[in-house]
C-alpha atoms as a PDB file:
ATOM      1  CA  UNK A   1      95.941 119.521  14.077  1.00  0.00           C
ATOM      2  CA  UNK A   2      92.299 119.492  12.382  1.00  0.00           C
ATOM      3  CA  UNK A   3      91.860 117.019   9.931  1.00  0.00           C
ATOM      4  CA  UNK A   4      89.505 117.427   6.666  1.00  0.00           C
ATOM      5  CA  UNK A   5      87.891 114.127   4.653  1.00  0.00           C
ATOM      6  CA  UNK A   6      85.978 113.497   2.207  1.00  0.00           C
ATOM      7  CA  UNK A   7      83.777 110.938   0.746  1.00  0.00           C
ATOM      8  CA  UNK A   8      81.664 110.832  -3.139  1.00  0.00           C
ATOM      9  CA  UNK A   9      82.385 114.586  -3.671  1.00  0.00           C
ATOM     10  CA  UNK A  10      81.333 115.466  -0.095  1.00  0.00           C
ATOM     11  CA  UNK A  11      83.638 117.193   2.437  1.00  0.00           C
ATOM     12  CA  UNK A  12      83.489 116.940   6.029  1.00  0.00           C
ATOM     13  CA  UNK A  13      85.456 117.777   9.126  1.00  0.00           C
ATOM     14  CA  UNK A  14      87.576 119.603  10.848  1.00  0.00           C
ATOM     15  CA  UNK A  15      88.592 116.306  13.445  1.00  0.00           C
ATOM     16  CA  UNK A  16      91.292 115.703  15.396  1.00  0.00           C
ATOM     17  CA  UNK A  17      94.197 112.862  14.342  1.00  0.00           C
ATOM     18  CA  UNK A  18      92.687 111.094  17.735  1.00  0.00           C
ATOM     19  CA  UNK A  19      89.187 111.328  16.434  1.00  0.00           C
ATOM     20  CA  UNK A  20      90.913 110.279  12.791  1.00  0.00           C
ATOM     21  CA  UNK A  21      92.661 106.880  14.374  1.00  0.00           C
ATOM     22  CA  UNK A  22      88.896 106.203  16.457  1.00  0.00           C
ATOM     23  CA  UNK A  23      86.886 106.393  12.913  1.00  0.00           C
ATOM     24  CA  UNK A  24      89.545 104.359  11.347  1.00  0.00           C
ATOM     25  CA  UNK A  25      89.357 101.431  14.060  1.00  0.00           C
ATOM     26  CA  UNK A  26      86.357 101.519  13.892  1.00  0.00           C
ATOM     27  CA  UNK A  27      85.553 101.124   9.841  1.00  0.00           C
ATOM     28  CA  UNK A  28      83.939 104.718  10.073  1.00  0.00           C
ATOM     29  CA  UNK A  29      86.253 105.918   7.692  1.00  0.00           C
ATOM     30  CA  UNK A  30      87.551 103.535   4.830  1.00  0.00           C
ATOM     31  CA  UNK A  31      90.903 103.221   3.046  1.00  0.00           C
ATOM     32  CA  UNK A  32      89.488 104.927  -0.079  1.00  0.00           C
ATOM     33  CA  UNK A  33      88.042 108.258   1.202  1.00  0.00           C
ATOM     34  CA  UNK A  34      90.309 111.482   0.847  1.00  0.00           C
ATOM     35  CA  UNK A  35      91.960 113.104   3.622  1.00  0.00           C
ATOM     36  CA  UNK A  36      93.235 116.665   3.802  1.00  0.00           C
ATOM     37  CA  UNK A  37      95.167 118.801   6.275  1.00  0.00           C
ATOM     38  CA  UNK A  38      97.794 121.212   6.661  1.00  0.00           C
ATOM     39  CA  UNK A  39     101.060 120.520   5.153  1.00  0.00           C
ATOM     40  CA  UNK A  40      99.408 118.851   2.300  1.00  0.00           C
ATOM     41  CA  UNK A  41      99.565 119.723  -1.389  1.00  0.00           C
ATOM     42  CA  UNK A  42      96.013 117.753  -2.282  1.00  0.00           C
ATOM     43  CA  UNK A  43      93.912 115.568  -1.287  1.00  0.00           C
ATOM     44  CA  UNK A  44      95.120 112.077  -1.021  1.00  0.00           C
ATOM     45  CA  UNK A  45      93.408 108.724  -0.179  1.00  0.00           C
ATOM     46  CA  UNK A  46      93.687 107.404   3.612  1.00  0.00           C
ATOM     47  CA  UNK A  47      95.748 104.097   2.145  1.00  0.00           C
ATOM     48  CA  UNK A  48      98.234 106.465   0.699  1.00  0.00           C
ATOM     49  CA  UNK A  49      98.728 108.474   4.013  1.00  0.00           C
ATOM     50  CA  UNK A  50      98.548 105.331   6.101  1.00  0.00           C
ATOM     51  CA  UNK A  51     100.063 102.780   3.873  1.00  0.00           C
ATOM     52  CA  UNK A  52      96.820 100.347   4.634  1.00  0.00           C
ATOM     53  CA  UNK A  53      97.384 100.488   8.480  1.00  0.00           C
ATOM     54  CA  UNK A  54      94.121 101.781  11.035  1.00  0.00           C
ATOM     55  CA  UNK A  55      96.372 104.245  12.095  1.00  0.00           C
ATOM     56  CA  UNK A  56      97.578 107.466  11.202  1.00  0.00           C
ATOM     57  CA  UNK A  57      99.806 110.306  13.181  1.00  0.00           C
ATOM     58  CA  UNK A  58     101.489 112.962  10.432  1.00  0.00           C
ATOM     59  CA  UNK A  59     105.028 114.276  10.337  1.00  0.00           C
ATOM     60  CA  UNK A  60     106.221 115.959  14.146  1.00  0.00           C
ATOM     61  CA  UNK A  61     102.580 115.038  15.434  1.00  0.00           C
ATOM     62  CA  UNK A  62     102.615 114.430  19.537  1.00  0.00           C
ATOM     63  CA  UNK A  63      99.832 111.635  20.750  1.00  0.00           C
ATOM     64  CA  UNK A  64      98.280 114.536  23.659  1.00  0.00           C
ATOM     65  CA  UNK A  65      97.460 112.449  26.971  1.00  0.00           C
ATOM     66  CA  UNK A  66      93.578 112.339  27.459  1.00  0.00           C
ATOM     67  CA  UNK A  67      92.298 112.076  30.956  1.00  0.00           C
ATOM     68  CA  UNK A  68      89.422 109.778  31.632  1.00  0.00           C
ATOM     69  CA  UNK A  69      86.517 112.794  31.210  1.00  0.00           C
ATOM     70  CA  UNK A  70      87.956 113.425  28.345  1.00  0.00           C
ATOM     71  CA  UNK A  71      87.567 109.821  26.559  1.00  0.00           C
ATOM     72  CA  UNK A  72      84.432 109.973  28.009  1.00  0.00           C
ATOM     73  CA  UNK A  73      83.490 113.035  26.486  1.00  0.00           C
ATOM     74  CA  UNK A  74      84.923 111.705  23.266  1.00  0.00           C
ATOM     75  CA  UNK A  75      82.618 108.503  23.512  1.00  0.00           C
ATOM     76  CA  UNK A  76      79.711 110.133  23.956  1.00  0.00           C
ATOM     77  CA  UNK A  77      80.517 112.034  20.818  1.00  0.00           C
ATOM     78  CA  UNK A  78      81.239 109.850  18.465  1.00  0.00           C
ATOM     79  CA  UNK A  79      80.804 110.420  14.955  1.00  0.00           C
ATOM     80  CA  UNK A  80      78.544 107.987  12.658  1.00  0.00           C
ATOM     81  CA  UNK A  81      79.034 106.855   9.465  1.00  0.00           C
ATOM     82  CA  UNK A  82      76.300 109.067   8.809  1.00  0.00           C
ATOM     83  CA  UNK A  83      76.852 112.005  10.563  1.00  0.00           C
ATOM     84  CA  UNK A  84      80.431 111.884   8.911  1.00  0.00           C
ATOM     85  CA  UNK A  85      79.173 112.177   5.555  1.00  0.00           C
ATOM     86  CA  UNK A  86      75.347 112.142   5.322  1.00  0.00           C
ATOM     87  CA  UNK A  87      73.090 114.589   6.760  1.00  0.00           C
ATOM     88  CA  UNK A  88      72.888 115.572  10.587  1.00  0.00           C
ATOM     89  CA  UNK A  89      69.931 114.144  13.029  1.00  0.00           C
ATOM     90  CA  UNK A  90      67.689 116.957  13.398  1.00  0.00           C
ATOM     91  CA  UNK A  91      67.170 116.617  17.001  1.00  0.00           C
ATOM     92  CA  UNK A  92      70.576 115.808  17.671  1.00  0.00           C
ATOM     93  CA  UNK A  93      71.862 118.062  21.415  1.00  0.00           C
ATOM     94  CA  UNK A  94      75.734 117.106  20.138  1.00  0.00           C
ATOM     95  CA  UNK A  95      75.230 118.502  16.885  1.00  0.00           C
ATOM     96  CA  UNK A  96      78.268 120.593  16.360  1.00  0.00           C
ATOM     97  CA  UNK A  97      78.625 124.393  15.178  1.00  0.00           C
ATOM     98  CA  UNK A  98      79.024 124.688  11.444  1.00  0.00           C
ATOM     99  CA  UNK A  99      83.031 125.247  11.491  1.00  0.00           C
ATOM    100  CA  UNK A 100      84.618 128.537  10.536  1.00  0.00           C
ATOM    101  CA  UNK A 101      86.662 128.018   7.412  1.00  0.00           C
ATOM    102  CA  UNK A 102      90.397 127.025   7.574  1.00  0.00           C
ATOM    103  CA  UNK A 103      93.035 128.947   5.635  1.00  0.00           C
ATOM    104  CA  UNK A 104      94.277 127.093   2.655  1.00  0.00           C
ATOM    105  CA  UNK A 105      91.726 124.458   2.737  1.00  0.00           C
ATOM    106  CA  UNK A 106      91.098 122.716  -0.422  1.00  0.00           C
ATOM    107  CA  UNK A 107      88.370 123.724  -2.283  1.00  0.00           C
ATOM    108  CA  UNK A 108      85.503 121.368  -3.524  1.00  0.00           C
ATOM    109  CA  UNK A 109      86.505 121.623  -7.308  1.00  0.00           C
ATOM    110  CA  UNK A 110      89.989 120.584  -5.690  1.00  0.00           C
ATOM    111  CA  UNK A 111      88.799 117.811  -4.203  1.00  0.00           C
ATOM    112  CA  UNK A 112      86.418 116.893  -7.643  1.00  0.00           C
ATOM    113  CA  UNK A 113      90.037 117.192  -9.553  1.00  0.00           C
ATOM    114  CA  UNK A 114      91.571 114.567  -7.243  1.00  0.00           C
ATOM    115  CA  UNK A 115      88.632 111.961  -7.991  1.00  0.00           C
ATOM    116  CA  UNK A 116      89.167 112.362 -11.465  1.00  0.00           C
ATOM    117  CA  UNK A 117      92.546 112.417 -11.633  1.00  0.00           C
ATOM    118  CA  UNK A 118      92.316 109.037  -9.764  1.00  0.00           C
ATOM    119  CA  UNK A 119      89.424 107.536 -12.441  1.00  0.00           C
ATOM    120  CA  UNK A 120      91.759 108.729 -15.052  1.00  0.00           C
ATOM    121  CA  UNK A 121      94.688 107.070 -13.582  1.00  0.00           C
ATOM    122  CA  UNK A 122      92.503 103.803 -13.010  1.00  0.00           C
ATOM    123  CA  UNK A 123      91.182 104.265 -16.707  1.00  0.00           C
ATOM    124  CA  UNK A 124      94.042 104.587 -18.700  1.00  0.00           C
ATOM    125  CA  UNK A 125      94.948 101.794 -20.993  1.00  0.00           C
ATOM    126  CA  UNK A 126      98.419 100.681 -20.297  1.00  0.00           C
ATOM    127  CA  UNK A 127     100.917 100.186 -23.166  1.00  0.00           C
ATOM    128  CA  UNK A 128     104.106  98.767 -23.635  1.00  0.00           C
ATOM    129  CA  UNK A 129     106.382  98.813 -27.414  1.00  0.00           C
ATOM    130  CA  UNK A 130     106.994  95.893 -29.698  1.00  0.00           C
ATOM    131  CA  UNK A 131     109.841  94.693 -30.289  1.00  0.00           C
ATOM    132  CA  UNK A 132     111.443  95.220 -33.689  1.00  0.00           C
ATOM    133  CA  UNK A 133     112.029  91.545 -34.420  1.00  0.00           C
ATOM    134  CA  UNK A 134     108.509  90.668 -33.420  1.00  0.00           C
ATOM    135  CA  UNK A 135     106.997  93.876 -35.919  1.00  0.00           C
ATOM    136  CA  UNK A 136     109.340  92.225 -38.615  1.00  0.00           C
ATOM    137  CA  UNK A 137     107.781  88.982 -37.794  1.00  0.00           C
ATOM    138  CA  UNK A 138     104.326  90.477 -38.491  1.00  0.00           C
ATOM    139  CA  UNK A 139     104.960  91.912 -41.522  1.00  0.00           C
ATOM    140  CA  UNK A 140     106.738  88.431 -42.575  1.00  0.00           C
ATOM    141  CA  UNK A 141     103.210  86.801 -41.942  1.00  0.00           C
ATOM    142  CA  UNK A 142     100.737  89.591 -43.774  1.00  0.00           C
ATOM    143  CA  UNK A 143     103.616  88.947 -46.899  1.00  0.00           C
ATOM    144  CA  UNK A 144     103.010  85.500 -46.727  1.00  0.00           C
ATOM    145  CA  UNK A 145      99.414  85.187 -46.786  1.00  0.00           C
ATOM    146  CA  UNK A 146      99.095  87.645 -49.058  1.00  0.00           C
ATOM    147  CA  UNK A 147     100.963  85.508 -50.883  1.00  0.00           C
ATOM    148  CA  UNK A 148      99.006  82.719 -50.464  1.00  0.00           C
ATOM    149  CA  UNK A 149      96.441  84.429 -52.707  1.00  0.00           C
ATOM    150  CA  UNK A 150      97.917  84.100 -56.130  1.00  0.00           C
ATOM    151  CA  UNK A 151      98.646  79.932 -55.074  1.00  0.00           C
ATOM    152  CA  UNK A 152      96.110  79.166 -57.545  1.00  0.00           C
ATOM    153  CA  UNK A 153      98.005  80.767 -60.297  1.00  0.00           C
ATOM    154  CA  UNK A 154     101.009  78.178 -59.651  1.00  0.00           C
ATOM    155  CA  UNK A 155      98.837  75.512 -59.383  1.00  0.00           C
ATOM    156  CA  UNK A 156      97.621  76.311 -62.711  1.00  0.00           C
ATOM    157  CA  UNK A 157     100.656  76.894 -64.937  1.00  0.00           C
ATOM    158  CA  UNK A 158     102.798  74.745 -63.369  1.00  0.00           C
ATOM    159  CA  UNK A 159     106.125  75.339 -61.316  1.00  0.00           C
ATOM    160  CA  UNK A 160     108.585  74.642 -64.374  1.00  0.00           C
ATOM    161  CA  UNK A 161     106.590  77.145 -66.917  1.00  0.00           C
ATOM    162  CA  UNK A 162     106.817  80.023 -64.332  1.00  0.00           C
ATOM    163  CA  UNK A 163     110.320  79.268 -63.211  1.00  0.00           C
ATOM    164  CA  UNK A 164     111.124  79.272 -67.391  1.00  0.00           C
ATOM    165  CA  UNK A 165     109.648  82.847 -67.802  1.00  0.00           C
ATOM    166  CA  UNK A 166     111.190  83.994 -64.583  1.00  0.00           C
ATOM    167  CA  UNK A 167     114.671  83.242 -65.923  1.00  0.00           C
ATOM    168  CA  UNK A 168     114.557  84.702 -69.309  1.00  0.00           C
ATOM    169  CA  UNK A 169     115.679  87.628 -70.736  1.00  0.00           C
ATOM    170  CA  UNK A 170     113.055  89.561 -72.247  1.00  0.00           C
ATOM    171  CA  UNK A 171     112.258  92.021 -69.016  1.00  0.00           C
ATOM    172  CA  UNK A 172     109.704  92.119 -66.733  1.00  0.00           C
ATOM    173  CA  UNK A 173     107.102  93.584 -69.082  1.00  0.00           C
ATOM    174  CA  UNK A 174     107.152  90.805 -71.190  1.00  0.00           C
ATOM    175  CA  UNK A 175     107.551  88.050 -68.635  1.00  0.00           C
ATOM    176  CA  UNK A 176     104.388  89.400 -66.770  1.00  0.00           C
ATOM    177  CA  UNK A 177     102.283  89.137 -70.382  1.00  0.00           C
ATOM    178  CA  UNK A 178     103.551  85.611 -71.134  1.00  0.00           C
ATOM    179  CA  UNK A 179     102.226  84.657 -67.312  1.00  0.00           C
ATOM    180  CA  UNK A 180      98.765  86.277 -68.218  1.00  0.00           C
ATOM    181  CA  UNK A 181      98.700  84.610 -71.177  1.00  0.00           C
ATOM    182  CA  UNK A 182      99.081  81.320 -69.271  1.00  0.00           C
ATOM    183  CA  UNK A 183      96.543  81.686 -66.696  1.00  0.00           C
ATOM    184  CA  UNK A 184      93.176  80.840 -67.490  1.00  0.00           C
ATOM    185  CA  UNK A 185      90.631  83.389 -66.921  1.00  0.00           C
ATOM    186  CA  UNK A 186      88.622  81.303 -63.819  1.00  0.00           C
ATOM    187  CA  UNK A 187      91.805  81.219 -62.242  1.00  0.00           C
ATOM    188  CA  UNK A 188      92.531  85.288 -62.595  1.00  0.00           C
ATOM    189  CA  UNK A 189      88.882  85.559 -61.277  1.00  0.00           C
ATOM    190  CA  UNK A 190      89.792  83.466 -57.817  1.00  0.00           C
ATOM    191  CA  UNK A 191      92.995  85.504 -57.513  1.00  0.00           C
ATOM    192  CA  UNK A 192      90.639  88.700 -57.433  1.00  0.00           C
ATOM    193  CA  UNK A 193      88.619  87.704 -55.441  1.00  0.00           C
ATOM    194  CA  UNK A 194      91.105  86.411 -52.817  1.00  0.00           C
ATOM    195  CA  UNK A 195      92.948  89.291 -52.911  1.00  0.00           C
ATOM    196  CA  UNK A 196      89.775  91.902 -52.289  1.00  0.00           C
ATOM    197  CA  UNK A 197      88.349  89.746 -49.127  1.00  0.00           C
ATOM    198  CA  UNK A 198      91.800  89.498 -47.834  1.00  0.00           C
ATOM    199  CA  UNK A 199      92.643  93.842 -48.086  1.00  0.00           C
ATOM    200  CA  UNK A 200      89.010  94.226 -47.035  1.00  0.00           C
ATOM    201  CA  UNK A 201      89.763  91.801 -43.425  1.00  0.00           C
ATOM    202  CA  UNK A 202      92.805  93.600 -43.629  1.00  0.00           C
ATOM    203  CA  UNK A 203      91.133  97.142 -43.798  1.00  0.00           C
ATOM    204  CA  UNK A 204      88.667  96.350 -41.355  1.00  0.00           C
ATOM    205  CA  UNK A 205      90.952  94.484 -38.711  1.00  0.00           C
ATOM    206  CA  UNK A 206      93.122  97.740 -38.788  1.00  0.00           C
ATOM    207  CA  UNK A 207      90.239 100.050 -38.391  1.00  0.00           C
ATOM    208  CA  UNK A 208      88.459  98.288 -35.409  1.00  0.00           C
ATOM    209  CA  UNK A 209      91.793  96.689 -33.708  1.00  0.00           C
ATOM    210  CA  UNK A 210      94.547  98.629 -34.421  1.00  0.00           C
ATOM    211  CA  UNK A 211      95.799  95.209 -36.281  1.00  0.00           C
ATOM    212  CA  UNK A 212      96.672  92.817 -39.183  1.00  0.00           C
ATOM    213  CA  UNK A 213      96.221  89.504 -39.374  1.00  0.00           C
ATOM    214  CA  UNK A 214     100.129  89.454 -38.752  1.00  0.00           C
ATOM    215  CA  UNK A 215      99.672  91.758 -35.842  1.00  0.00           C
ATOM    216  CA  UNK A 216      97.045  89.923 -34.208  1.00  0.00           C
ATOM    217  CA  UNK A 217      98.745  86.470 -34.458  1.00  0.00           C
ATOM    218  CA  UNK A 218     101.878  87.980 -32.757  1.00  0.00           C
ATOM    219  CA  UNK A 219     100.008  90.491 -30.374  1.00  0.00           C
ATOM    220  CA  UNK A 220     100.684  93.771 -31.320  1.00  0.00           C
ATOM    221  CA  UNK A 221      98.924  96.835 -31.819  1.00  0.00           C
ATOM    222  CA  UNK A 222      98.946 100.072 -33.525  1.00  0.00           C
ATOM    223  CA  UNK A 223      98.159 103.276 -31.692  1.00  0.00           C
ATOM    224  CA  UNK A 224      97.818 107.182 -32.487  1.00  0.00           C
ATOM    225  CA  UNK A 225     101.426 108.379 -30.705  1.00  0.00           C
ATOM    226  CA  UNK A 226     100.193 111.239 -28.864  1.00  0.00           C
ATOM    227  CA  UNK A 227      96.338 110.356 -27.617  1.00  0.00           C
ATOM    228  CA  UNK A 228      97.573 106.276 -27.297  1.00  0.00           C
ATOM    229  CA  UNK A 229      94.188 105.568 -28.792  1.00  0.00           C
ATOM    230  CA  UNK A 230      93.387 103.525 -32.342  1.00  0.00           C
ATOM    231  CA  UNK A 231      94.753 105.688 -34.813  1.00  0.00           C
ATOM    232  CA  UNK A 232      92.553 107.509 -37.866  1.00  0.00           C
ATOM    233  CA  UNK A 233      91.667 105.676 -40.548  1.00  0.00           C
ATOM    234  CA  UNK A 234      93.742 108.317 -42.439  1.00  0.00           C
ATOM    235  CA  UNK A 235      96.856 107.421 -40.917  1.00  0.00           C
ATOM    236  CA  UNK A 236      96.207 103.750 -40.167  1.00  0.00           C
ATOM    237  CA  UNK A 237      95.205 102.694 -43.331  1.00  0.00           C
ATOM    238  CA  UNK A 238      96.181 105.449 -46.080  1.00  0.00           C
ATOM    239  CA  UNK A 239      99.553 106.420 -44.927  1.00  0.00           C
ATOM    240  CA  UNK A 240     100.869 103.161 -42.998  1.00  0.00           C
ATOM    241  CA  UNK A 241      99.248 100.504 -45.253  1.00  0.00           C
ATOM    242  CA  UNK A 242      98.752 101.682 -49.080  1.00  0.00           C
ATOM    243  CA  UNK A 243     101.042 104.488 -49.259  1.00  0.00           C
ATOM    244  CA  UNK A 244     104.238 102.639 -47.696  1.00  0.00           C
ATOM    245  CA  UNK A 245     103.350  99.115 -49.425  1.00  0.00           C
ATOM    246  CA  UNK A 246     103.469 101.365 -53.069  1.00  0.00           C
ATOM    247  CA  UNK A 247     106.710 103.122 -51.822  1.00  0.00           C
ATOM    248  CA  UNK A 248     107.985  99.534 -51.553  1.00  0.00           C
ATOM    249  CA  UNK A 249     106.705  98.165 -54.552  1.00  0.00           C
ATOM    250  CA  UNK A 250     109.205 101.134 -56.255  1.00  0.00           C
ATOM    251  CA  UNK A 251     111.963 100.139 -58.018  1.00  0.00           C
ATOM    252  CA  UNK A 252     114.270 101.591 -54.896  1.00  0.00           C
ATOM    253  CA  UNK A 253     111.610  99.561 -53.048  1.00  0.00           C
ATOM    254  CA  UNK A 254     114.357  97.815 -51.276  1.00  0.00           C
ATOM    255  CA  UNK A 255     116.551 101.102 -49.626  1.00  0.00           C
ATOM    256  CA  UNK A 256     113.064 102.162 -48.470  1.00  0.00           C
ATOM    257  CA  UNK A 257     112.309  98.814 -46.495  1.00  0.00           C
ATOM    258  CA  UNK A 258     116.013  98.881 -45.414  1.00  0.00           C
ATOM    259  CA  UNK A 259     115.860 102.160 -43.988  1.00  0.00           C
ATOM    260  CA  UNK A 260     112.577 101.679 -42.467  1.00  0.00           C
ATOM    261  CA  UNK A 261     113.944  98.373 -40.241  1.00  0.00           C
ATOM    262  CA  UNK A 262     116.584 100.961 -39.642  1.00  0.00           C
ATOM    263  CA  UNK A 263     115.010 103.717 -38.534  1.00  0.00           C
ATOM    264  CA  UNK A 264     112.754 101.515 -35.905  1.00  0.00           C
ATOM    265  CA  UNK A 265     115.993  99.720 -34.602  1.00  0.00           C
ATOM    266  CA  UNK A 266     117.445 103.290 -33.919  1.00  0.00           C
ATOM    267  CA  UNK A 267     114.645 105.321 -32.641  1.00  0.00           C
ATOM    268  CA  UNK A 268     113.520 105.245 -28.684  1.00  0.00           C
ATOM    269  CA  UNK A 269     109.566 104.776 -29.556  1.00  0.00           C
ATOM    270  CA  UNK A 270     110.477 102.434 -32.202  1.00  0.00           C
ATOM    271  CA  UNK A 271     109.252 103.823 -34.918  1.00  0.00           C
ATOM    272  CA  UNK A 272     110.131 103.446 -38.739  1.00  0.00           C
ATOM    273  CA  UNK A 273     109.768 106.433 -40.909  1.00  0.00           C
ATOM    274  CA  UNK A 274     106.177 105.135 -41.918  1.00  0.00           C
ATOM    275  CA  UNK A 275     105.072 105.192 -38.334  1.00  0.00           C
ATOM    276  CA  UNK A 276     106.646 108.602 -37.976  1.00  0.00           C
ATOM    277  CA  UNK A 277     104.757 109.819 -40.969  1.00  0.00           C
ATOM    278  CA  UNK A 278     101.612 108.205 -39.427  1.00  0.00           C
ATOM    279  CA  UNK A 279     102.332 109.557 -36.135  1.00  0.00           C
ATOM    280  CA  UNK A 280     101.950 105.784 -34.950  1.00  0.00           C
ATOM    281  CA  UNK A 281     103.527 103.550 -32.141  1.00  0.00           C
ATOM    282  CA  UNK A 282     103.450  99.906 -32.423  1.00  0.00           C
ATOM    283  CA  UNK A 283     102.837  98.288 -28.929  1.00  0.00           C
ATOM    284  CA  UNK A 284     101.755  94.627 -27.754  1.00  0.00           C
ATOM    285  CA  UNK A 285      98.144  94.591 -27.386  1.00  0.00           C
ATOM    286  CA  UNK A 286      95.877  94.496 -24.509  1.00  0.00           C
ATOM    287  CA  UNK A 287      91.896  94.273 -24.408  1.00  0.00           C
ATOM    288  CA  UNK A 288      91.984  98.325 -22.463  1.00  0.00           C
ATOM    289  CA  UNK A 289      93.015  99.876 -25.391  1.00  0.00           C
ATOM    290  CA  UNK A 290      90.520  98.792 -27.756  1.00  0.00           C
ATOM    291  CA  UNK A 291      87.985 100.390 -25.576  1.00  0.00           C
ATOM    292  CA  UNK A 292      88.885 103.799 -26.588  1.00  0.00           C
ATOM    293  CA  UNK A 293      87.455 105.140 -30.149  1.00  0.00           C
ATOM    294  CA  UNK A 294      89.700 105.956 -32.685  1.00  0.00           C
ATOM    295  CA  UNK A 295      90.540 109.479 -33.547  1.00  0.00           C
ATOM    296  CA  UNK A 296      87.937 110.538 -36.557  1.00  0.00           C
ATOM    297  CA  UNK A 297      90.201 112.481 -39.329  1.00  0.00           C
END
């Protein structure tokens, strides 16, 4: 059985399995290089053929029996490191005939598609979905420091006025007037200005990360479904963030959210209609996948 490797996109061979097992003992040929032969699909790496060992005889191989000028023979001709894969000594006697080619030997762009099918594998950032109750958990954070924004204006007015306008009658036009009346104008100016820095860390956490401030305390990510890369800012921040939080801001507000936590409890990716309209996944975070660039739309 001949026997084809290669090493940094260079292909050498045919040897015998007994040549093979020789290199291999003696660290000519390492665990990472690719190995070919017939009855093979593709290339594949000498620790996937030998499972790590220094050894290697295929499927219904038979071990021949050498006689001693044989081994001899082989001695005298053993391959180098460099001879294997490097060029040959010029005034080398044992230098052997360039070999005729094999049937259904792999060709080189074969053999390129195999090392980057393995740097792709090696490359790929790994990902893993959130949990519903943890995504819930997120959101319950962003609400709350949001909230945390318009503290001033309670501080200001006073926990009994605002509960007093909250319980009367006069609808929620009214009641929102008689709380602008009450709040002094340096106080409407903080709450502005609290609530821009906090959308633009918001904006800018989801555009570089993939996160909120809720997301990144718990973990979690957001990622473009299909390319499992940060997601557009289109889709990220448009449709997921201001589009959903005015759909929930509606008067139905409530039958939205409900059949959003729905929807994510239900589906196999776990996603809730807004990530569906987004085209989003929600996964827990990990530093590979913010090396990939977001998708530009």
């Amino acid at each position: 059985m001949q026997v084809y490797l290669a090493r940094n996109n260079v292909q050498a061979g045919p040897y015998s399995i007994e040549q093979l097992n020789s290199m291999l003992a003696n660290g000519d040929v390492l665990q990472n290089d690719l190995i070919w032969h017939q009855g093979m699909e593709e290339w594949k790496t000498i620790a996937e053929v030998t499972n790590g060992q220094i050894t290697y005889y295929p499927d219904g191989f038979v071990p021949t029996v050498t006689t001693h000028l044989e081994q001899q023979e082989r001695t005298r001709s053993k391959i180098t490191v460099d001879e294997l894969y490097g060029n040959q000594p010029a005034d080398s006697v044992d230098k052997p005939q360039e070999p005729h080619p094999v049937a259904h030997v792999p060709t080189k762009s074969t053999m390129h598609n195999k090392i980057r099918k393995n740097r792709a594998k090696k490359a790929a950032p790994t990902y893993e979905l959130a949990s519903p109750i943890t995504r819930i958990l997120a959101t319950l954070i962003d609400n709350i420091i949001m909230t945390a924004a318009f503290a001033p204006i309670f501080f200001s007015i006073g926990t009994e006025k605002f509960t007093n306008i909250m319980r009367s009658n006069t609808g929620a036009v009214e009641q929102a007037r008689a709380l602008t009346e009450l709040i002094p104008n340096h106080i409407a100016n903080i709450v502005v200005i609290l609530m821009l820095a906090m959308f633009f860390v918001q904006v800018m956490l989801l555009i570089r990360r993939g996160q909120t401030i809720g997301k990144l305390i718990t973990g979690l990510r957001i990622l473009d479904k299909q390319s499992k890369k940060l997601a557009s800012i289109t889709n990220v921040v448009l449709i997921r963030s201001i589009i959903t939080n005015i759909a929930y801001s509606l008067p139905f507000g409530i039958i939205i959210i409900g059949l959003d936590i729905l929807t994510m409890f239900t589906n196999k990716d776990r996603q809730s209609i807004h990530d569906k309209l987004a085209k989003t996944i929600v996964v827990k975070a990990n530093d590979e996948q913010i090396d990939t660039q977001p998708n530009k739309k």
